[in-house]
Protein backbone atom coordinates (compact mmCIF):
# COMPACT_ATOMS: atom_id res chain seq x y z
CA UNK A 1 -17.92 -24.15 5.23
CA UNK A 2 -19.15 -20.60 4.58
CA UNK A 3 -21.31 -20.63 6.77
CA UNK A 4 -18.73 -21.85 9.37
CA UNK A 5 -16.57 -18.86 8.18
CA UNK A 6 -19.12 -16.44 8.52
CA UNK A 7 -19.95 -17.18 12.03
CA UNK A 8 -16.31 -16.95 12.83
CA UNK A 9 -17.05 -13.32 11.71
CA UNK A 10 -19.06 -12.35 13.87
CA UNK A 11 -17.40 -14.56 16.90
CA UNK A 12 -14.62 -12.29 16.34
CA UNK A 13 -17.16 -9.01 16.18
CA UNK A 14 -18.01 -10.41 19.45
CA UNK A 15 -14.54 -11.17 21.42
CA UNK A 16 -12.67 -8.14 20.46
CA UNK A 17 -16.24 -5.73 20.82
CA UNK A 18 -16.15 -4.49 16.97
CA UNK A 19 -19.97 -3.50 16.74
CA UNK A 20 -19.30 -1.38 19.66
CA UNK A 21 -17.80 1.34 17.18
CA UNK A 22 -18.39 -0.68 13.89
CA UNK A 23 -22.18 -1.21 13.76
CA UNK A 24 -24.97 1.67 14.64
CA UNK A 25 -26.05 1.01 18.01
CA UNK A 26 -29.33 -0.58 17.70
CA UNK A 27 -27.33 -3.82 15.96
CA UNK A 28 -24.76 -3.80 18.64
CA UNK A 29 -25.06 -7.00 20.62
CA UNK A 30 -21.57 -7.94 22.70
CA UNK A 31 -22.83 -6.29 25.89
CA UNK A 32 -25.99 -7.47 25.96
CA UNK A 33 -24.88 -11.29 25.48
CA UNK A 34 -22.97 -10.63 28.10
CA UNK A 35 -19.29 -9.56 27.04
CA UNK A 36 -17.64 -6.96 29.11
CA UNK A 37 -16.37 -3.93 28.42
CA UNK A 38 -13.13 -4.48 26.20
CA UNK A 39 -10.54 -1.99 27.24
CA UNK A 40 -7.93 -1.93 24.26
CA UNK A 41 -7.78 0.89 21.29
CA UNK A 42 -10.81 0.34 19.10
CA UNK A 43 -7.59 0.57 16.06
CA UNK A 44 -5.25 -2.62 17.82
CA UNK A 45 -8.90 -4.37 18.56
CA UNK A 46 -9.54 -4.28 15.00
CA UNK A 47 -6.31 -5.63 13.86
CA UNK A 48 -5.70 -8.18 15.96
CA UNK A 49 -9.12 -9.68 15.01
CA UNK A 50 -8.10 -9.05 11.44
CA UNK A 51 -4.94 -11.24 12.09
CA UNK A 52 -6.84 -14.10 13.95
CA UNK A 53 -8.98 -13.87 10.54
CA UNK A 54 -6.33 -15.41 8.35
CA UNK A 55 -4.26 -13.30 5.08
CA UNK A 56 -7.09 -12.52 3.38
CA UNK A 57 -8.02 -10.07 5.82
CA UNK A 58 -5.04 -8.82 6.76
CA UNK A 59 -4.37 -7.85 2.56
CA UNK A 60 -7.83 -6.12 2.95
CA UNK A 61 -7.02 -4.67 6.56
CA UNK A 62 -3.60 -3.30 4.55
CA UNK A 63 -6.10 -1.83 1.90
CA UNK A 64 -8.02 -0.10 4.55
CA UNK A 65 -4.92 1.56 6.01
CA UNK A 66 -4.99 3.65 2.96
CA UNK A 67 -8.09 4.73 2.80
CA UNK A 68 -7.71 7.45 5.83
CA UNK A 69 -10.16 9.61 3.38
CA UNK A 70 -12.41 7.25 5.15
CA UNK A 71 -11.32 5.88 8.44
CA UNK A 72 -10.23 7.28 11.44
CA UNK A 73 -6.53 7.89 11.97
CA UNK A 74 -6.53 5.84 14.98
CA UNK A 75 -7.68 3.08 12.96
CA UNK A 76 -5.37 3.21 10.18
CA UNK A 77 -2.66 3.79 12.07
CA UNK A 78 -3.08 0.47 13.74
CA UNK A 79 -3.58 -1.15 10.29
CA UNK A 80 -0.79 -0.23 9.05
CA UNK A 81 1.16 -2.29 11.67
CA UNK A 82 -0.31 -5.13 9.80
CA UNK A 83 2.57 -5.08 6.64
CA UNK A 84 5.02 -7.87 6.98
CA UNK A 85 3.24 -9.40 10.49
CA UNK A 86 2.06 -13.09 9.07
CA UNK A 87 3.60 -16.12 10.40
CA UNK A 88 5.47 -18.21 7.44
CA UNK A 89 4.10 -21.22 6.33
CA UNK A 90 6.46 -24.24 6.95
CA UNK A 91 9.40 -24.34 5.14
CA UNK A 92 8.60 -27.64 4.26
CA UNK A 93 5.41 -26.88 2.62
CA UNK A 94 7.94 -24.53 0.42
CA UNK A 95 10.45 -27.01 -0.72
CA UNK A 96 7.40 -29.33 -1.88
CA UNK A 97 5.68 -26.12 -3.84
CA UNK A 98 8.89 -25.55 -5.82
CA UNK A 99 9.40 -29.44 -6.42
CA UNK A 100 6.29 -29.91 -7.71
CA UNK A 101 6.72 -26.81 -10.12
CA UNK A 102 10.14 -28.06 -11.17
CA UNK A 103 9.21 -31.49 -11.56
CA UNK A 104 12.71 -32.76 -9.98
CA UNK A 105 14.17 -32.48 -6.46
CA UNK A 106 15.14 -28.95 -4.84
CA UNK A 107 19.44 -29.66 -5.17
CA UNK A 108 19.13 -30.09 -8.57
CA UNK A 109 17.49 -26.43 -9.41
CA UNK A 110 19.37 -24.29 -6.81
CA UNK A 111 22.92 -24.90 -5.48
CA UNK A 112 22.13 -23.62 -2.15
CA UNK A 113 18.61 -23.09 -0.58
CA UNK A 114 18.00 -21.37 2.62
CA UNK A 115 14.70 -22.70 4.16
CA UNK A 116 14.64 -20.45 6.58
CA UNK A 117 12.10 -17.49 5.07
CA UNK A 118 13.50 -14.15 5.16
CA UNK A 119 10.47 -12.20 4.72
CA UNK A 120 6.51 -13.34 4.90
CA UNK A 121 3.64 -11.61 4.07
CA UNK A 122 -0.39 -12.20 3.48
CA UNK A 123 0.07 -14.08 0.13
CA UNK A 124 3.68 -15.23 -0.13
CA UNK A 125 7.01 -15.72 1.74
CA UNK A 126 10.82 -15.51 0.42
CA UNK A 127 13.75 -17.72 0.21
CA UNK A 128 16.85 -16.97 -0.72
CA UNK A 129 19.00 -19.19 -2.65
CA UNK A 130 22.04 -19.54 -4.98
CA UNK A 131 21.79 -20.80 -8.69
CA UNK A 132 23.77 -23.49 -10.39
CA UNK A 133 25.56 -20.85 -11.85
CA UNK A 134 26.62 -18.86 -8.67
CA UNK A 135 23.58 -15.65 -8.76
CA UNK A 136 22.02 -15.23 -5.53
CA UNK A 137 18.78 -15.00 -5.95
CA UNK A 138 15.29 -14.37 -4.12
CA UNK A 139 12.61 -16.90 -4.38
CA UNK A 140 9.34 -15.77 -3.30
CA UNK A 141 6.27 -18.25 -2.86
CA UNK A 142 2.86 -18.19 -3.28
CA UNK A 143 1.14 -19.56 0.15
CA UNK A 144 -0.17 -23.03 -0.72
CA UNK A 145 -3.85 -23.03 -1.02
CA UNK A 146 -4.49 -19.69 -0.71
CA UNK A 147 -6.61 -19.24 -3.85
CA UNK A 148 -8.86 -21.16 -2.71
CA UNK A 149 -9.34 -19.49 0.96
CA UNK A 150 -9.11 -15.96 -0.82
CA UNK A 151 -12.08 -16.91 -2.84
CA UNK A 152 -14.12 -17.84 0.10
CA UNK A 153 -13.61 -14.89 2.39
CA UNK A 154 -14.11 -12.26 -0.58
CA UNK A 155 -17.84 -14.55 -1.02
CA UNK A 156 -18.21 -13.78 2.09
CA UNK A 157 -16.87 -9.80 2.04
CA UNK A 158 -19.22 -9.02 -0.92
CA UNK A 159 -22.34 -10.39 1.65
CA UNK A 160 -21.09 -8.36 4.48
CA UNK A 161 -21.27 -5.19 1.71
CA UNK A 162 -24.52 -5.56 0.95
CA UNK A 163 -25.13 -5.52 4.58
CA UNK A 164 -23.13 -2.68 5.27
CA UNK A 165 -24.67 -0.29 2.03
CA UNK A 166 -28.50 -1.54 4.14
CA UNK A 167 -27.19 -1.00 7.56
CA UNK A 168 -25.66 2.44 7.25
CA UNK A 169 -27.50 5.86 5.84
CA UNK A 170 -24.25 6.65 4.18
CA UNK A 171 -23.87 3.06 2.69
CA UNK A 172 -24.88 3.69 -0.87
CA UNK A 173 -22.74 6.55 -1.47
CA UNK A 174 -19.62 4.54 -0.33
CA UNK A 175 -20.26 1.79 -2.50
CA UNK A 176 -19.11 -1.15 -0.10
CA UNK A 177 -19.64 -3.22 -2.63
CA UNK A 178 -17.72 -1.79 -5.63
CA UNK A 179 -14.62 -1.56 -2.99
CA UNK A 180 -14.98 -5.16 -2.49
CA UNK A 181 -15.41 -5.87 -6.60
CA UNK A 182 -11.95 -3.43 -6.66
CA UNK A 183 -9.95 -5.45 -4.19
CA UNK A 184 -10.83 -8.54 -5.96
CA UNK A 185 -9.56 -7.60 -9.16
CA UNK A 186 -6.29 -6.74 -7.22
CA UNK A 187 -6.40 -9.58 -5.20
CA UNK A 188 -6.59 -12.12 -8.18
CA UNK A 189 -3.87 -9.89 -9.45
CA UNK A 190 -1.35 -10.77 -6.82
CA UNK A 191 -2.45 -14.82 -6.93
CA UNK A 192 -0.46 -14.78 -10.27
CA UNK A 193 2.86 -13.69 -9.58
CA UNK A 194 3.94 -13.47 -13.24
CA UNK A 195 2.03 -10.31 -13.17
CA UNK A 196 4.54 -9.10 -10.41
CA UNK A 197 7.31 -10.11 -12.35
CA UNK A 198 6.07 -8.47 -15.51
CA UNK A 199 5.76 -5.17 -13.38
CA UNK A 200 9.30 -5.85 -12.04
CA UNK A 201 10.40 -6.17 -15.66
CA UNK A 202 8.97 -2.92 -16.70
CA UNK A 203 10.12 -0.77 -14.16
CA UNK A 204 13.83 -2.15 -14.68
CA UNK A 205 13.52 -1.66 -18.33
CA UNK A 206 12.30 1.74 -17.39
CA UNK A 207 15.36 2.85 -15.27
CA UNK A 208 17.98 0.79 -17.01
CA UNK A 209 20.19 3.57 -17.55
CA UNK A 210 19.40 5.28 -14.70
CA UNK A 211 21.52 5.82 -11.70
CA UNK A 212 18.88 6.40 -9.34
CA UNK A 213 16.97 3.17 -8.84
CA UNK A 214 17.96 -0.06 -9.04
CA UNK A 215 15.22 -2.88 -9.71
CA UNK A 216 16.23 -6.72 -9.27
CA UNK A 217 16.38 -8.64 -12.35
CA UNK A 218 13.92 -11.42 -13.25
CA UNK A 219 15.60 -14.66 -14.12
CA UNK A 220 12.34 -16.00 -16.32
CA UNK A 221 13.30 -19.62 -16.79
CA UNK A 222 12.63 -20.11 -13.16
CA UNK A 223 9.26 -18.03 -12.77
CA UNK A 224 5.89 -19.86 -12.58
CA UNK A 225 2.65 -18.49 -11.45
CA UNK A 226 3.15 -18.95 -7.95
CA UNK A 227 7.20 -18.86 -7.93
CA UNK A 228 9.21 -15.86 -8.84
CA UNK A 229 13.11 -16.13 -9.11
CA UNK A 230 15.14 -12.53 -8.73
CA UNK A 231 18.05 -11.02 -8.09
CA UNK A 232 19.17 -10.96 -4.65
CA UNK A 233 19.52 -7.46 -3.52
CA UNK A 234 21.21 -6.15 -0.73
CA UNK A 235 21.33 -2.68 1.42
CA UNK A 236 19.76 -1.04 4.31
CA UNK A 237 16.48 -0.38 5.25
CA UNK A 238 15.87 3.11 4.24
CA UNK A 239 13.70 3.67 7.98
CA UNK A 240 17.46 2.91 9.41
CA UNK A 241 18.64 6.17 8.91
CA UNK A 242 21.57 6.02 11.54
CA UNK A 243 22.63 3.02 9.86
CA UNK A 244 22.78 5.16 6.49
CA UNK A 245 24.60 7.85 8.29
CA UNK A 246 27.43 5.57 9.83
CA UNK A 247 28.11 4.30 6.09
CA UNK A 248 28.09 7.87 5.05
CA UNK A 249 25.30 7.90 3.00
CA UNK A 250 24.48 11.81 1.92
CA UNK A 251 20.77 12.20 3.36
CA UNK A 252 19.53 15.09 1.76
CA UNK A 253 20.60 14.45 -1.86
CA UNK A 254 18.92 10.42 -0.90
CA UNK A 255 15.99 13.14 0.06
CA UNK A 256 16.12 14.48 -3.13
CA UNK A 257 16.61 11.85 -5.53
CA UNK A 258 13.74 9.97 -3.80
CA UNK A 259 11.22 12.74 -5.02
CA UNK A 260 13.08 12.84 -8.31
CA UNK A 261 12.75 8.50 -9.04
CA UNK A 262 8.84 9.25 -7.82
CA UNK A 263 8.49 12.22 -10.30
CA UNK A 264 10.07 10.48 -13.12
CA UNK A 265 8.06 7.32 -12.91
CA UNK A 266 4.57 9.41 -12.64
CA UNK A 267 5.58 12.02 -14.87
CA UNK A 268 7.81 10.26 -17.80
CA UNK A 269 6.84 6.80 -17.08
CA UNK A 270 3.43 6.80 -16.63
CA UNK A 271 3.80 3.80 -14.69
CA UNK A 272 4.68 3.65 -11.26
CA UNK A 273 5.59 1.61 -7.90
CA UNK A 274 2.49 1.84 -5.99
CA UNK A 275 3.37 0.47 -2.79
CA UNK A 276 6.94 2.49 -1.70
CA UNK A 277 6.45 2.14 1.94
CA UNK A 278 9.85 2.31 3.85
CA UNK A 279 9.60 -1.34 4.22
CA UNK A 280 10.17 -1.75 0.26
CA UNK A 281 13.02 0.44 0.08
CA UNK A 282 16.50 -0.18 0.19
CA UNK A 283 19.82 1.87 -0.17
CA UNK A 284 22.78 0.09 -1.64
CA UNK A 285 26.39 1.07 0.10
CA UNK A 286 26.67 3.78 -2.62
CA UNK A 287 23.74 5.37 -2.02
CA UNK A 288 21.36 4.02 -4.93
CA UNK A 289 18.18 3.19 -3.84
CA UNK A 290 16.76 -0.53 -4.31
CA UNK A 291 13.22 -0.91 -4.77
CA UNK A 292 11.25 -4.27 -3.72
CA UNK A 293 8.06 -6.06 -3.97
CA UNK A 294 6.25 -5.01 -7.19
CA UNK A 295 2.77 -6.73 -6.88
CA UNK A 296 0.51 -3.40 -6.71
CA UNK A 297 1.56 -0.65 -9.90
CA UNK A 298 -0.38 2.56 -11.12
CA UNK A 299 -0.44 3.45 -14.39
CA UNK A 300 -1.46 6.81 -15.41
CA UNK A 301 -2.57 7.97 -18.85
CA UNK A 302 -1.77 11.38 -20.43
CA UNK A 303 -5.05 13.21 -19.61
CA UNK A 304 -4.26 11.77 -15.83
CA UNK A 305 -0.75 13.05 -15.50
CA UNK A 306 -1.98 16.56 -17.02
CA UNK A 307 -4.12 16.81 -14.42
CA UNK A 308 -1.68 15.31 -11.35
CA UNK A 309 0.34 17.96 -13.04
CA UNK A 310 -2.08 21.01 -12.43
CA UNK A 311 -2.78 19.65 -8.89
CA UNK A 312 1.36 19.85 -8.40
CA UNK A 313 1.61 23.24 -10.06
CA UNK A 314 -1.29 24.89 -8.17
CA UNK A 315 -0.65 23.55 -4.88
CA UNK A 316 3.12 24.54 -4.45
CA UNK A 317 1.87 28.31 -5.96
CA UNK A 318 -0.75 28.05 -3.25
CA UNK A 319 -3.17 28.49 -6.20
CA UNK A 320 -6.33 26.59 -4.17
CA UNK A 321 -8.67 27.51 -6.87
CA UNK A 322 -6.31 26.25 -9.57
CA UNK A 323 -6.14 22.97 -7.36
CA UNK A 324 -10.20 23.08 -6.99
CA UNK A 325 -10.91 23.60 -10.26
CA UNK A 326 -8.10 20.63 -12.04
CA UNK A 327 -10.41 18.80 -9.39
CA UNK A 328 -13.94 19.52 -11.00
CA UNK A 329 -12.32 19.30 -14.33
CA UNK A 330 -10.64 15.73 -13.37
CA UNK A 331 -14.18 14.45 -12.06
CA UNK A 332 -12.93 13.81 -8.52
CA UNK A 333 -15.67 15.43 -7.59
CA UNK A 334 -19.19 15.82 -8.90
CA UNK A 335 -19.39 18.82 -11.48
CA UNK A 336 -21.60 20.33 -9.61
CA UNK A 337 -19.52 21.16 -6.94
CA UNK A 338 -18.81 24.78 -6.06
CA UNK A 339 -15.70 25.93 -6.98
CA UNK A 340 -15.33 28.62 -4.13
CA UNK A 341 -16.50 26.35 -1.42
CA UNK A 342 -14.03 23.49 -2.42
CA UNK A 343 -10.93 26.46 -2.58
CA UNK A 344 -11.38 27.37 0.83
CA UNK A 345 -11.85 23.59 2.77
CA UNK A 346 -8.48 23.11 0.55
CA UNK A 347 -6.78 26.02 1.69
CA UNK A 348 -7.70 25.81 5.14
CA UNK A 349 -6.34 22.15 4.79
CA UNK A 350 -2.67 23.41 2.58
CA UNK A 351 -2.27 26.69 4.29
CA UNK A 352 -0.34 25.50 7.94
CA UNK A 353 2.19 23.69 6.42
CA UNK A 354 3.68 26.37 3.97
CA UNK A 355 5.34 28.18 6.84
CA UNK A 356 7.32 24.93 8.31
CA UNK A 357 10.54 23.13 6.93
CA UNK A 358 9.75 19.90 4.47
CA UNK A 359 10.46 17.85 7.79
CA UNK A 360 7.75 19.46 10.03
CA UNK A 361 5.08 19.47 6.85
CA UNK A 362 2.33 17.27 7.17
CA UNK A 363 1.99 16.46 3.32
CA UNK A 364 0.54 12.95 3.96
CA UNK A 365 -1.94 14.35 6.49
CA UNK A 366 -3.21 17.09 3.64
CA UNK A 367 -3.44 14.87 1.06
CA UNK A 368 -5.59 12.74 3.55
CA UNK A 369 -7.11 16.08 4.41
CA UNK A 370 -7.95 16.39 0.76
CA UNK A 371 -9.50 12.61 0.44
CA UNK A 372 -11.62 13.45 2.86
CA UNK A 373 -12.96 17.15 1.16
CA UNK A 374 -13.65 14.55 -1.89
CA UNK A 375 -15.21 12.28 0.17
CA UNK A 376 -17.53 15.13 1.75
CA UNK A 377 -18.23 16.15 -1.34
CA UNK A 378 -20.46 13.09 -2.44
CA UNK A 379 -18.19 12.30 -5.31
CA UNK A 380 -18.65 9.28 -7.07
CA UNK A 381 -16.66 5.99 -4.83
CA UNK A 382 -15.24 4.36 -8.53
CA UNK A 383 -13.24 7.61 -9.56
CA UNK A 384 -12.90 8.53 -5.85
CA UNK A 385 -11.15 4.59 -5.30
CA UNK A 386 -9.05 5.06 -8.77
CA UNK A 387 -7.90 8.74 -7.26
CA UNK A 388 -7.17 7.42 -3.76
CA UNK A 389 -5.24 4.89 -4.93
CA UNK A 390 -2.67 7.67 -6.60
CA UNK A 391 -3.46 10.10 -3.69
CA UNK A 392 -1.91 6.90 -1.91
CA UNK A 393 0.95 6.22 -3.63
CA UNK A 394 2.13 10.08 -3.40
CA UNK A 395 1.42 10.00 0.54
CA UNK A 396 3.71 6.54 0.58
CA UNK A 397 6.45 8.61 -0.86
CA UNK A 398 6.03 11.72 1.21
CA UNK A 399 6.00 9.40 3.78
CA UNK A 400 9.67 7.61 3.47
CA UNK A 401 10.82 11.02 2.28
CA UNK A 402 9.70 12.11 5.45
CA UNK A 403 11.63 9.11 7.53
CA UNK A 404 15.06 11.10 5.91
CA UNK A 405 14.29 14.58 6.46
CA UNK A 406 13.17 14.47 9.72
CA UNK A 407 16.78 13.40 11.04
CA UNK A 408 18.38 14.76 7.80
CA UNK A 409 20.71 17.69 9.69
CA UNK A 410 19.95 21.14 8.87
CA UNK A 411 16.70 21.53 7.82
CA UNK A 412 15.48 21.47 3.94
CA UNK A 413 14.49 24.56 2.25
CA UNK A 414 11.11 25.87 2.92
CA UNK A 415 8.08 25.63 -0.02
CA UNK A 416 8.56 28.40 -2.38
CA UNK A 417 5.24 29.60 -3.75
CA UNK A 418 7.13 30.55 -6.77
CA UNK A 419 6.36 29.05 -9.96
């Protein structure tokens, strides 16, 4: 069977014309087995073969839209398009998963079930339904047999890393194959979603008496591994800014209080939502925002927010040697990287988007900018992947921020470089 999968692989290498910007030229084969010339994006080529390729690929094609320290923006952009595009699994295959848990038929656990799936992703699809008791609630579903076909294609991922770290000069320094070992870990992570609900848990506990965020509650008697049971939550996209505006939703202060919920969870937390993509967020009629989906979290440590800190601090002073240096010291990049050198890529990177308004600033594209200094520099891929990760949650933020401000009215103040 793994063999079978593997020589779908390359079947797909072959029918969308992958190697022709994927593998070093002397391995590429499609034209000379007689393939023409495919005419799409090299970025949409890539994704649709990573859809034909089943979930497992498209969570790993999702990964890879983060890394733009790494890949092309072409390329990530068109990954990115891969969030929230897998078909459901039948509905019926649902009902039988949640019997089987519950050990009794589906009208005796929920007093109303919609089988209709109101959101599917790589790993698991949601339901809502209604409670004996009257809650609405969202039930979200682990795919049927998807441990199983995760296992398989990340067999088959660590082989194509060792290929990759042989085939390419810069291989080794990448580390293919720790990447692979990393999304693993994370993968095997989302398989059990009573990790997801802990994280859920935590971050409600964490803004209970806050009136900026609101997280859905668990309802634990109904949680297994592969089931979790929330509260239903309801409000508008926060891409749909129209929308907000028609309900009179103040923009700029949701602008605000967005950095603010980020800040507080890095900052006083420690522990953060590591996947606030606009497609997660919510805003309740009254403005709150509602966060969703808590299978990926960062957690930061003291030394790691002291640093973030400095990095803040030294950036919005336009202090690029302060930022270099909290870089060295963080071992994000090799200590023997020069200190000078570093300053000036940075601030030739930071420097344009001082004199624009928030909404013009390209703060995702500098902290990209950034990655990719790191990634010059030779640092080390295992602190580089744990850095990214937070360099990636940051640009996620910037990045719905930036879906407000950009139709937000009059524009923002500019960046002070005052303390």
């Amino acid at each position: 069977m793994r063999l079978l999968r593997l020589l779908r692989i390359f079947a797909m290498v072959w029918a969308y014309g992958l190697d022709d910007f994927l593998l070093p030229l002397r391995w590429r084969f499609s034209r000379r087995l007689g393939r023409g010339v495919v005419t799409a994006p090299r970025g949409e080529r890539l994704r649709l073969a990573l859809e034909s390729l089943g979930p497992i690929f498209v969570k790993f094609g999702q990964l890879l839209s983060t890394r733009r320290d790494l890949i092309p923006t072409d390329i990530a952009d068109q990954l990115a398009l891969l969030q929230d595009r897998v078909a459901p699994f039948p509905s019926d295959e649902a009902v039988d998963v949640l019997e089987r848990a519950y050990k009794r038929p589906l009208d005796e656990v929920f007093a109303s079930f919609e089988r209709k799936p109101v959101a599917s992703a790589s790993v698991a699809q949601v339901h809502f339904a209604v409670l004996p008791d009257g809650r609405e609630v969202a039930v979200k579903i682990l795919r049927p047999g998807i441990a199983s076909i995760i296992a398989s294609d990340v067999a088959l991922m660590h082989v194509i890393a060792a290929l990759v770290e042989r085939i390419y000069s810069d291989g080794k320094r990448l580390k293919p194959r720790q990447v692979v070992a990393e999304f693993e870990k994370s993968i095997a992570q989302e398989l059990d979603l009573m990790f997801e609900a802990a994280n859920a848990s935590q971050l409600r506990r964490n803004f209970e008496k806050s009136r900026l965020l609101r997280i859905p509650e668990i309802y634990w008697d109904w949680c297994e591994r592969n089931i979790i049971v929330m509260q239903r939550m309801s409000g508008t996209p926060i891409s749909q800014v129209a929308t907000l505006r028609e309900k009179g939703i103040d923009i700029p202060r949701l602008a605000r209080e967005g950095v603010e919920i980020f800040f507080t969870q890095v900052f006083r937390d420690g522990f953060f939502h590591a996947d606030m993509h606009p497609g997660n967020i919510m805003v309740a009629d009254d403005g709150t925002y509602i966060a969703l989906d808590f299978g990926i979290v960062g957690t930061l440590s003291d030394v790691d927010k002291n640093y973030l800190a400095r990095n803040f601090l030294a950036f919005f002073r336009r202090d690029y040697r302060g930022v270099a240096q909290a870089h060295v010291d963080a071992g994000w990049v090799p200590a023997s990287t020069r200190v000078d050198e570093f300053e000036s890529a940075i601030r030739a990177c930071c420097e344009p988007i001082f004199d624009r308004p928030l909404k013009e600033s390209r703060l995702v594209g500098c902290c990209c900018a950034c990655s990719r200094l790191r990634a010059s520099s030779r640092s080390r891929s295992s602190r580089s992947w744990c850095c990214c990760k937070r360099r990636f949650s940051i640009s996620r933020v910037w990045a719905a921020i930036s879906t407000l401000t950009s139709t937000s009215g009059p524009p923002p103040n500019r960046f002070s470089s005052a303390g």
